[in-house]
Protein backbone atom coordinates (compact mmCIF):
# COMPACT_ATOMS: atom_id res chain seq x y z
CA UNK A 1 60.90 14.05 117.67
CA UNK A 2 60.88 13.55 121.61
CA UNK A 3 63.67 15.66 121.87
CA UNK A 4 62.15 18.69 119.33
CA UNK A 5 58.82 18.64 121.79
CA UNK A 6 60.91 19.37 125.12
CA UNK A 7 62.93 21.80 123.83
CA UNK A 8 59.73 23.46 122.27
CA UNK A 9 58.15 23.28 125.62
CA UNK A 10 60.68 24.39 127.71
CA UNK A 11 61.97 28.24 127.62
CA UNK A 12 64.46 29.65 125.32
CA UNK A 13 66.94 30.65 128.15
CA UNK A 14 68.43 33.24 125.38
CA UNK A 15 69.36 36.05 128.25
CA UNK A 16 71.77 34.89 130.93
CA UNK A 17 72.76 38.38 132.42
CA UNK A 18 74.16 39.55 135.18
CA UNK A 19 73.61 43.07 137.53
CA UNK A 20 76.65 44.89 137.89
CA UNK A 21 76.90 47.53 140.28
CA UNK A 22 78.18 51.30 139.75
CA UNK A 23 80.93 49.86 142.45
CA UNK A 24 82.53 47.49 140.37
CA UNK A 25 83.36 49.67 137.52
CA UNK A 26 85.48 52.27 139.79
CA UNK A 27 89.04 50.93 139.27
CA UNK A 28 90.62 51.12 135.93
CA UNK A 29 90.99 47.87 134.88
CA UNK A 30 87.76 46.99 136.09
CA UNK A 31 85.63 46.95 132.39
CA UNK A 32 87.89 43.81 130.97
CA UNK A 33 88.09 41.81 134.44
CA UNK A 34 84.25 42.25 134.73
CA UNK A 35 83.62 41.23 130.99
CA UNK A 36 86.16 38.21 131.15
CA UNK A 37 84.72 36.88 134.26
CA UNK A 38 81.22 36.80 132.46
CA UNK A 39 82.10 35.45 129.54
CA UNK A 40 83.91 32.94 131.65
CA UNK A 41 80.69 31.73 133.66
CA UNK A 42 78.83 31.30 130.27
CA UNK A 43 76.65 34.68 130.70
CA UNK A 44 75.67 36.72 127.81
CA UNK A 45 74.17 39.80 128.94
CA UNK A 46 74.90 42.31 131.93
CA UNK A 47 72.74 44.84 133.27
CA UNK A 48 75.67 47.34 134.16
CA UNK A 49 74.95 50.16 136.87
CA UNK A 50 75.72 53.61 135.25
CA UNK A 51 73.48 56.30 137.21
CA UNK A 52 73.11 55.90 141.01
CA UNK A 53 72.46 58.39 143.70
CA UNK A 54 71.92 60.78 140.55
CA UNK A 55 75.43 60.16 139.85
CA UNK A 56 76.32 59.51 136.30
CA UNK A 57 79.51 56.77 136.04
CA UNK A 58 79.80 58.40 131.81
CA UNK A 59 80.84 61.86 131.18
CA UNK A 60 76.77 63.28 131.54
CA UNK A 61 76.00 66.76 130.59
CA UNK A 62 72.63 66.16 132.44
CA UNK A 63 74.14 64.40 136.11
CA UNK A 64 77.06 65.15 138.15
CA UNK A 65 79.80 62.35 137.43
CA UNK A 66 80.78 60.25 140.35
CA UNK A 67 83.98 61.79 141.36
CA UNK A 68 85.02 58.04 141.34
CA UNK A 69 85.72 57.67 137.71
CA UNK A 70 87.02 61.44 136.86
CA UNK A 71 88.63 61.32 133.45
CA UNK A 72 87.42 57.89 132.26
CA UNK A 73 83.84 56.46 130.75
CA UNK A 74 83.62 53.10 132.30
CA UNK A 75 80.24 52.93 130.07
CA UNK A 76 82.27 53.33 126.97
CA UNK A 77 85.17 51.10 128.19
CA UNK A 78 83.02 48.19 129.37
CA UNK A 79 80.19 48.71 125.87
CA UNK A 80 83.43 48.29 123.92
CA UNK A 81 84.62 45.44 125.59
CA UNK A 82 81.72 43.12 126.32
CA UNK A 83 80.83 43.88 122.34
CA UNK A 84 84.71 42.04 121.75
CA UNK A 85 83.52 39.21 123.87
CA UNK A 86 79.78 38.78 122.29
CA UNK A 87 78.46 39.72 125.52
CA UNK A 88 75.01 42.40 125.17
CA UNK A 89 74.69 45.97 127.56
CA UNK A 90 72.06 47.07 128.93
CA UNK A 91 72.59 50.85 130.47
CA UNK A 92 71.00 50.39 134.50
CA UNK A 93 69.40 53.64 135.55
CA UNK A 94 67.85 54.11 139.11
CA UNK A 95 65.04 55.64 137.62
CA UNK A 96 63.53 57.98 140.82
CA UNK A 97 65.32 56.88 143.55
CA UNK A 98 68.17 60.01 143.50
CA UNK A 99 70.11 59.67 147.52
CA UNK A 100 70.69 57.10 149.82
CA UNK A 101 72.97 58.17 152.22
CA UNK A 102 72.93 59.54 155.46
CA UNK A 103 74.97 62.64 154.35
CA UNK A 104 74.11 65.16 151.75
CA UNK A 105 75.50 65.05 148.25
CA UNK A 106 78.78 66.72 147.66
CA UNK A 107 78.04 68.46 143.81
CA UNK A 108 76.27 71.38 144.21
CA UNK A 109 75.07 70.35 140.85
CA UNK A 110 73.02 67.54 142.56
CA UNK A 111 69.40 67.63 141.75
CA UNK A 112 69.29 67.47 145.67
CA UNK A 113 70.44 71.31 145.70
CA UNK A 114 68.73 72.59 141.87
CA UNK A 115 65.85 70.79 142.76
CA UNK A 116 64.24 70.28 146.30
CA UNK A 117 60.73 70.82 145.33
CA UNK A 118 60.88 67.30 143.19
CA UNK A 119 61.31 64.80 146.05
CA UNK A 120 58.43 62.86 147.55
CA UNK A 121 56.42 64.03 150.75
CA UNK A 122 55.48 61.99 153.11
CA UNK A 123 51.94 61.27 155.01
CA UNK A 124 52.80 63.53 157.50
CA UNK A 125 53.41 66.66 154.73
CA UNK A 126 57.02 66.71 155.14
CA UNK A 127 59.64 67.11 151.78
CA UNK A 128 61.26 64.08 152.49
CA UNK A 129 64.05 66.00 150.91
CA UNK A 130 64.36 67.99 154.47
CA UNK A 131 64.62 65.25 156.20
CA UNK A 132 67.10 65.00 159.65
CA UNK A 133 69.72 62.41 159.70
CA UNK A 134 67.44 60.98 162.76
CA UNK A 135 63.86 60.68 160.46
CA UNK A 136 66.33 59.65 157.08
CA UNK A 137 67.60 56.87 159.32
CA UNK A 138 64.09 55.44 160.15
CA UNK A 139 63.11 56.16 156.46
CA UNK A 140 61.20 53.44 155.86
CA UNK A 141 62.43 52.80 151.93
CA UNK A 142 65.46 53.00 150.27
CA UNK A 143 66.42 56.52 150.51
CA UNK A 144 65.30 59.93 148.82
CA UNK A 145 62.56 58.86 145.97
CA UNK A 146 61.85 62.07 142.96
CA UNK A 147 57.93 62.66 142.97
CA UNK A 148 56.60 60.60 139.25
CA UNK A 149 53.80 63.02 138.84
CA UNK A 150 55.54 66.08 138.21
CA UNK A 151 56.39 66.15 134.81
CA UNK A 152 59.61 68.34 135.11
CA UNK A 153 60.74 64.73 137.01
CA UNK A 154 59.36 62.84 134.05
CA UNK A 155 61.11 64.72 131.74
CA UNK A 156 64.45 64.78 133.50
CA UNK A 157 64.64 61.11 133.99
CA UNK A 158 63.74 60.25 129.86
CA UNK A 159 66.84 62.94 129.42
CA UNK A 160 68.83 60.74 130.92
CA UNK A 161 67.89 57.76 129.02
CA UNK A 162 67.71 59.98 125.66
CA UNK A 163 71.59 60.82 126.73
CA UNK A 164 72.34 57.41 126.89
CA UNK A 165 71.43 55.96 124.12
CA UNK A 166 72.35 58.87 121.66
CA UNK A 167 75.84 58.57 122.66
CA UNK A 168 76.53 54.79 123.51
CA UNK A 169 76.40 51.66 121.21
CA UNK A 170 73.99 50.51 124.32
CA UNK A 171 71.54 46.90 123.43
CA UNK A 172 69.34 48.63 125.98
CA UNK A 173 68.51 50.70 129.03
CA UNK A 174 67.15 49.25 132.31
CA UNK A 175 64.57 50.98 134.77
CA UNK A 176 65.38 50.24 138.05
CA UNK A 177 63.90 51.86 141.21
CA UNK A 178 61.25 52.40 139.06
CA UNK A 179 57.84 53.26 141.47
CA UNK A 180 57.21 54.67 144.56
CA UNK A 181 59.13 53.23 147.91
CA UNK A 182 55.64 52.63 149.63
CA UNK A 183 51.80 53.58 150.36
CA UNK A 184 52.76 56.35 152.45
CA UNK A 185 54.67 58.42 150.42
CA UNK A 186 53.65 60.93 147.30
CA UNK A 187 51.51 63.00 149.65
CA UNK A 188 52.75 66.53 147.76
CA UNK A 189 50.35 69.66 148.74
CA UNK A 190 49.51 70.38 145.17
CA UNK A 191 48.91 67.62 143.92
CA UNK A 192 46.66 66.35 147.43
CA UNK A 193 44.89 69.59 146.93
CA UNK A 194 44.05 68.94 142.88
CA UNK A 195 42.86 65.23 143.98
CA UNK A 196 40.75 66.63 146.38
CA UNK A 197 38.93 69.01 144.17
CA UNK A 198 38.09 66.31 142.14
CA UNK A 199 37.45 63.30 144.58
CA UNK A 200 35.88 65.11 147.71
CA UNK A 201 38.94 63.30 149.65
CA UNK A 202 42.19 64.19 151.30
CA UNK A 203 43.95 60.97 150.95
CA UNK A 204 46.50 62.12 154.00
CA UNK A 205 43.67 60.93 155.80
CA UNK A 206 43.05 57.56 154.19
CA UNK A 207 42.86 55.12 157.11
CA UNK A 208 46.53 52.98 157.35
CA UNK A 209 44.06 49.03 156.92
CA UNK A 210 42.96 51.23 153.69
CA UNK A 211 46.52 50.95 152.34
CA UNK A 212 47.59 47.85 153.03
CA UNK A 213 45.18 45.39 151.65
CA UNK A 214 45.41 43.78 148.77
CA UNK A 215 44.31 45.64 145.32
CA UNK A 216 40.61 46.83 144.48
CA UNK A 217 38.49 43.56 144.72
CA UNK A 218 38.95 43.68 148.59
CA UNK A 219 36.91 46.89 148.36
CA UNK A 220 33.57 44.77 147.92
CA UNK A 221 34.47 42.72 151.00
CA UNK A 222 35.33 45.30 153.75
CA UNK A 223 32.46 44.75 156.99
CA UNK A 224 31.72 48.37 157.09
CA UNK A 225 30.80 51.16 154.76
CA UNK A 226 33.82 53.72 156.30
CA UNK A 227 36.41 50.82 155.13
CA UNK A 228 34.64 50.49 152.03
CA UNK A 229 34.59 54.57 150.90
CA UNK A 230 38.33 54.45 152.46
CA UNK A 231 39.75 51.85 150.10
CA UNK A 232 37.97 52.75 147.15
CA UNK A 233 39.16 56.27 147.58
CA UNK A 234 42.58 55.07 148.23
CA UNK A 235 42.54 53.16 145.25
CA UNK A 236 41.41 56.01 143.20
CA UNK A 237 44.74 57.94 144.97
CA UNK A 238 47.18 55.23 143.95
CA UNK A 239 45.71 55.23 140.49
CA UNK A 240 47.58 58.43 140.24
CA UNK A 241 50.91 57.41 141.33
CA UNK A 242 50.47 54.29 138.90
CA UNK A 243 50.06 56.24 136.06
CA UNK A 244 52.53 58.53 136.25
CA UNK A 245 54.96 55.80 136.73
CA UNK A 246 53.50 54.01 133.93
CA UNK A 247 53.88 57.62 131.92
CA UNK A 248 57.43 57.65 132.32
CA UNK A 249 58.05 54.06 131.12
CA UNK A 250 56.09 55.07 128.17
CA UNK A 251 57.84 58.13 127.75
CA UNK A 252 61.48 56.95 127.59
CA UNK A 253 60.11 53.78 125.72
CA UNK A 254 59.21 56.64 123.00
CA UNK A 255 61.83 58.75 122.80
CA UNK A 256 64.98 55.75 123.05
CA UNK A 257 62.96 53.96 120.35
CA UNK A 258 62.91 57.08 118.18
CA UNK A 259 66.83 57.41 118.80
CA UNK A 260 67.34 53.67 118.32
CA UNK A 261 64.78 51.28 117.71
CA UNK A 262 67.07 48.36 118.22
CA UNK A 263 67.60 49.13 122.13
CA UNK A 264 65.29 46.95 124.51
CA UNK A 265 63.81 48.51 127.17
CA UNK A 266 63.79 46.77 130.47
CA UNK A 267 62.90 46.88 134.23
CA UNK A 268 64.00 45.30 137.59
CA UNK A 269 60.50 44.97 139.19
CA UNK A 270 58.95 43.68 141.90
CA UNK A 271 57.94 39.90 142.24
CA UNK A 272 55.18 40.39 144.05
CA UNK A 273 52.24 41.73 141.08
CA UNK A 274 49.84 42.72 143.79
CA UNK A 275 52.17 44.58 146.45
CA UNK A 276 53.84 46.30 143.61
CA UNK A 277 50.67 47.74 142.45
CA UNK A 278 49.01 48.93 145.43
CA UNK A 279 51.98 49.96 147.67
CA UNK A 280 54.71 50.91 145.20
CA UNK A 281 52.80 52.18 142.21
CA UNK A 282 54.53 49.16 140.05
CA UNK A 283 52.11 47.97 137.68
CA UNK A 284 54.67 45.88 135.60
CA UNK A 285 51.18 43.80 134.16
CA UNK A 286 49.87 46.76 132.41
CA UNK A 287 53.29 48.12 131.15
CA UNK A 288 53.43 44.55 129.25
CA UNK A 289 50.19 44.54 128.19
CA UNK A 290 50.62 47.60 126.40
CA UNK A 291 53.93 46.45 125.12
CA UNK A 292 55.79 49.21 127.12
CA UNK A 293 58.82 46.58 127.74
CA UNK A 294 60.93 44.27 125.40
CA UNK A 295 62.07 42.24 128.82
CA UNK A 296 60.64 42.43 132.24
CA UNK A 297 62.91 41.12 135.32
CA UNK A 298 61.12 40.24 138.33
CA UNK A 299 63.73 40.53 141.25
CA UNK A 300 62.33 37.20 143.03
CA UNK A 301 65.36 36.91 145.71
CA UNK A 302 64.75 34.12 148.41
CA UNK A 303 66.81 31.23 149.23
CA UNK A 304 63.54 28.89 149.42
CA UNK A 305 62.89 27.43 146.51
CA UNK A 306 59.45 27.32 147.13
CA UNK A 307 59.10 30.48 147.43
CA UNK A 308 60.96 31.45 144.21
CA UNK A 309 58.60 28.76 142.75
CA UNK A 310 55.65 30.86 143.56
CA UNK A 311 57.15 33.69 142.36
CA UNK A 312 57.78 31.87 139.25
CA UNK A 313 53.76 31.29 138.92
CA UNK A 314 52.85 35.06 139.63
CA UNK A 315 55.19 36.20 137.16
CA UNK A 316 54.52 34.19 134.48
CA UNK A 317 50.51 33.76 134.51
CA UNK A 318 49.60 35.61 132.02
CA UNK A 319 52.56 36.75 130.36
CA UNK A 320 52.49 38.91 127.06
CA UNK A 321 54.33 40.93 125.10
CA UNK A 322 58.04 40.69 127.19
CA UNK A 323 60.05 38.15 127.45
CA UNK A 324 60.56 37.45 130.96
CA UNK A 325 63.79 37.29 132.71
CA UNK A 326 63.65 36.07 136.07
CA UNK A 327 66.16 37.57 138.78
CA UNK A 328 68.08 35.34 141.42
CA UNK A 329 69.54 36.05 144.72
CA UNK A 330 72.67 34.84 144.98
CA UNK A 331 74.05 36.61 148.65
CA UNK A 332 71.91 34.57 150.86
CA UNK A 333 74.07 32.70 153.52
CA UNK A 334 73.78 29.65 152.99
CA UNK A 335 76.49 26.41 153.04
CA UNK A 336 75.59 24.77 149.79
CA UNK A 337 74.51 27.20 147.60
CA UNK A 338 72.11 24.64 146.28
CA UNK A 339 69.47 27.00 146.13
CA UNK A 340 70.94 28.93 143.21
CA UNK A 341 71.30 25.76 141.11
CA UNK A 342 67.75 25.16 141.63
CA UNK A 343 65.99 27.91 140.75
CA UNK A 344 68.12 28.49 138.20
CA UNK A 345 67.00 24.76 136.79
CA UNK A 346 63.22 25.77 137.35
CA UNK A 347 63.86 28.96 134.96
CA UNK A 348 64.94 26.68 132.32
CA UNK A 349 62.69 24.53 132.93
CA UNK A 350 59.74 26.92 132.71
CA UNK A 351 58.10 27.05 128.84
CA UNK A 352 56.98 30.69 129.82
CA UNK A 353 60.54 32.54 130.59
CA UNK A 354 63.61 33.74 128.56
CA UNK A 355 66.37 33.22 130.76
CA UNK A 356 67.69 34.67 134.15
CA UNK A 357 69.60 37.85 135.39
CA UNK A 358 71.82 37.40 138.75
CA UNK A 359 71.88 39.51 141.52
CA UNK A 360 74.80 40.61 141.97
CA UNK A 361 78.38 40.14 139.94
CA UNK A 362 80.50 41.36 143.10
CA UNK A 363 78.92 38.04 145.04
CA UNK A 364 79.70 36.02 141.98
CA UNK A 365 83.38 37.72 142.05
CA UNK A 366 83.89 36.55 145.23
CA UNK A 367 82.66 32.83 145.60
CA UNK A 368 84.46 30.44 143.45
CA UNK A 369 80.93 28.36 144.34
CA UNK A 370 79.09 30.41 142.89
CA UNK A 371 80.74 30.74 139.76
CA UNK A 372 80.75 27.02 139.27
CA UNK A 373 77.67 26.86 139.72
CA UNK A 374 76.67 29.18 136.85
CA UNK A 375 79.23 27.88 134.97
CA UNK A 376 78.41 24.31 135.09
CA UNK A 377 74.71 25.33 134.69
CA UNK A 378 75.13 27.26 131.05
CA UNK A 379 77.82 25.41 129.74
CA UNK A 380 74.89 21.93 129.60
């Protein structure tokens, strides 16, 4: 009876997934080494990478195709091979997030050519999309971000998912890169120019302490009535990139469902609850709350376990309506690796989560550590 009450208190652990990069899947005989080393280490479920840089890694009708698997569909290959093995796909999609490097995009189908006007401007009123190779290099974010509130982006980016699903046996589709890359971009003319009809407020102007603090309560604390209009107009600005983030969630969630209504939606998101509201437009709480998500992965990467331990508290307190898959770090530098072990102990552990997702498989591939360590941990 003992026994029956721990198990009933601690969580399920039914997902043990894995993130597998677009990388991975470029040599041939890459979908059945990837799915035999996961089935190996005990996992069940990996979160495969199959549109990055607004690349598509499947013959797309919608995306270029990475001109690193030309005449194959890893998707298919790897879908029909995990499915063998027992082992569930989800279908990773950087979401908004469409260039990262330095250089331009080779396909002159790129949305980077057909499409200029959808990339993010900065608080200085620059198309980040016209950026120099100087200004992309101190590009404070990960790289060329598609503006949320247009809805010719919102659109494109539930095509993509709609594409998916209709033509792969998929057991879902995962949002990643799924917000803004900080408070200081989004800053399009138009859509300034609409909020300032409405609000009496140009938000380019919205003092840099009114960005940075933490989300709307602060407002009643600020020492002086400037900060006090500042952040509340602020907050009224970043209400707009929320919800258009939030839209697109719902969006996809709608139309997938519709297509299949057996595919779970999920989303790498930030740890962090409060940063990822008021910086990145990330307001993973509400999404669950309005049972937007069937799993929600919080990317809580640290080697102190402490810290993941806090993360562990944010994330769960007040969970509803997703399971809750937390995601580990394993590419930290350190000698034991006993980090990894740990927090993967205080997942299980935990009564409020449903198991774990690693980041990444290529660190797994390469540390024969590491893979004991996950090994030995799902095979108790």
């Amino acid at each position: 009876m003992l026994k029956l009450l721990l198990l009933l208190l601690m969580g399920t652990m039914n997902v043990k997934g894995v993130w597998i990069t677009a990388r991975q899947l470029r040599p041939p005989d890459a979908p059945r080494e990837i799915v035999k080393n996961v089935k190996e280490m005990g996992l069940n479920a990996i979160f495969v990478q199959v549109v990055v840089g607004g690349y598509a890694y499947y013959p797309s009708k919608i995306l270029p195709v990475s001109e690193y698997i030309k005449g194959r569909d890893p998707l298919k290959e790897i879908v029909e091979e995990a499915h063998k093995n027992g082992i569930k796909v989800h279908a990773w999609v950087n979401s908004v997030l469409f260039w990262s490097l330095r250089t331009p995009p080779k396909d002159s189908n790129h949305v980077y050519y057909k499409h200029p006007d959808w990339f993010l401007y900065d608080d200085n009123g620059t198309n980040t999309r016209y950026y120099t190779k100087e200004q992309f290099i101190r590009l404070s974010a990960d790289g060329l971000f598609l503006e949320p509130r247009k809805k010719e982006v919102r659109d494109f980016i539930t095509s993509i998912f709609e594409e998916i699903v209709s033509n792969y046996d998929v057991d879902g589709v995962h949002f990643d890169f799924i917000r803004y890359p900080g408070y200081n971009y989004g800053y399009d003319p138009e859509i300034r120019e609409d909020f300032e009809a409405q609000n009496h407020y140009d938000p380019i102007y919205s003092p840099y302490i009114s960005r940075i603090k933490s989300p709307h309560w602060n407002t009643l604390r600020a020492k002086n009535l400037y900060e006090r209009y500042a952040e509340y107009k602020f907050k009224l600005w970043n209400e707009t990139r929320v919800e258009a983030v939030k839209q697109i969630v719902a969006q996809v969630r709608e139309r997938v469902k519709a297509i299949n209504p057996e595919v779970e939606i999920s989303a790498a998101v930030f740890a962090n609850v409060g940063s990822a509201y008021l910086q990145l437009g990330q307001d993973w709480r509400t999404w669950n709350e309005d049972g937007l998500l069937d799993l929600t992965v919080p990317m809580a990467y640290t080697p102190y376990v402490n810290t993941f331990e806090k993360y562990l508290r944010y994330c769960t307190a007040g969970k509803k309506n997703s399971k809750l898959l937390m995601g580990i770090g394993v590419w930290f530098d350190t000698l034991s690796k006993d980090y990894v072990k740990k927090e993967l102990e205080l997942v299980k552990d935990s009564k409020d989560t449903d198991g774990f997702v690693i980041f990444a498989y290529v660190h797994l591939k390469n540390d024969k550590k590491l893979r004991k360590i996950v090994k030995e941990f799902t095979s108790k």
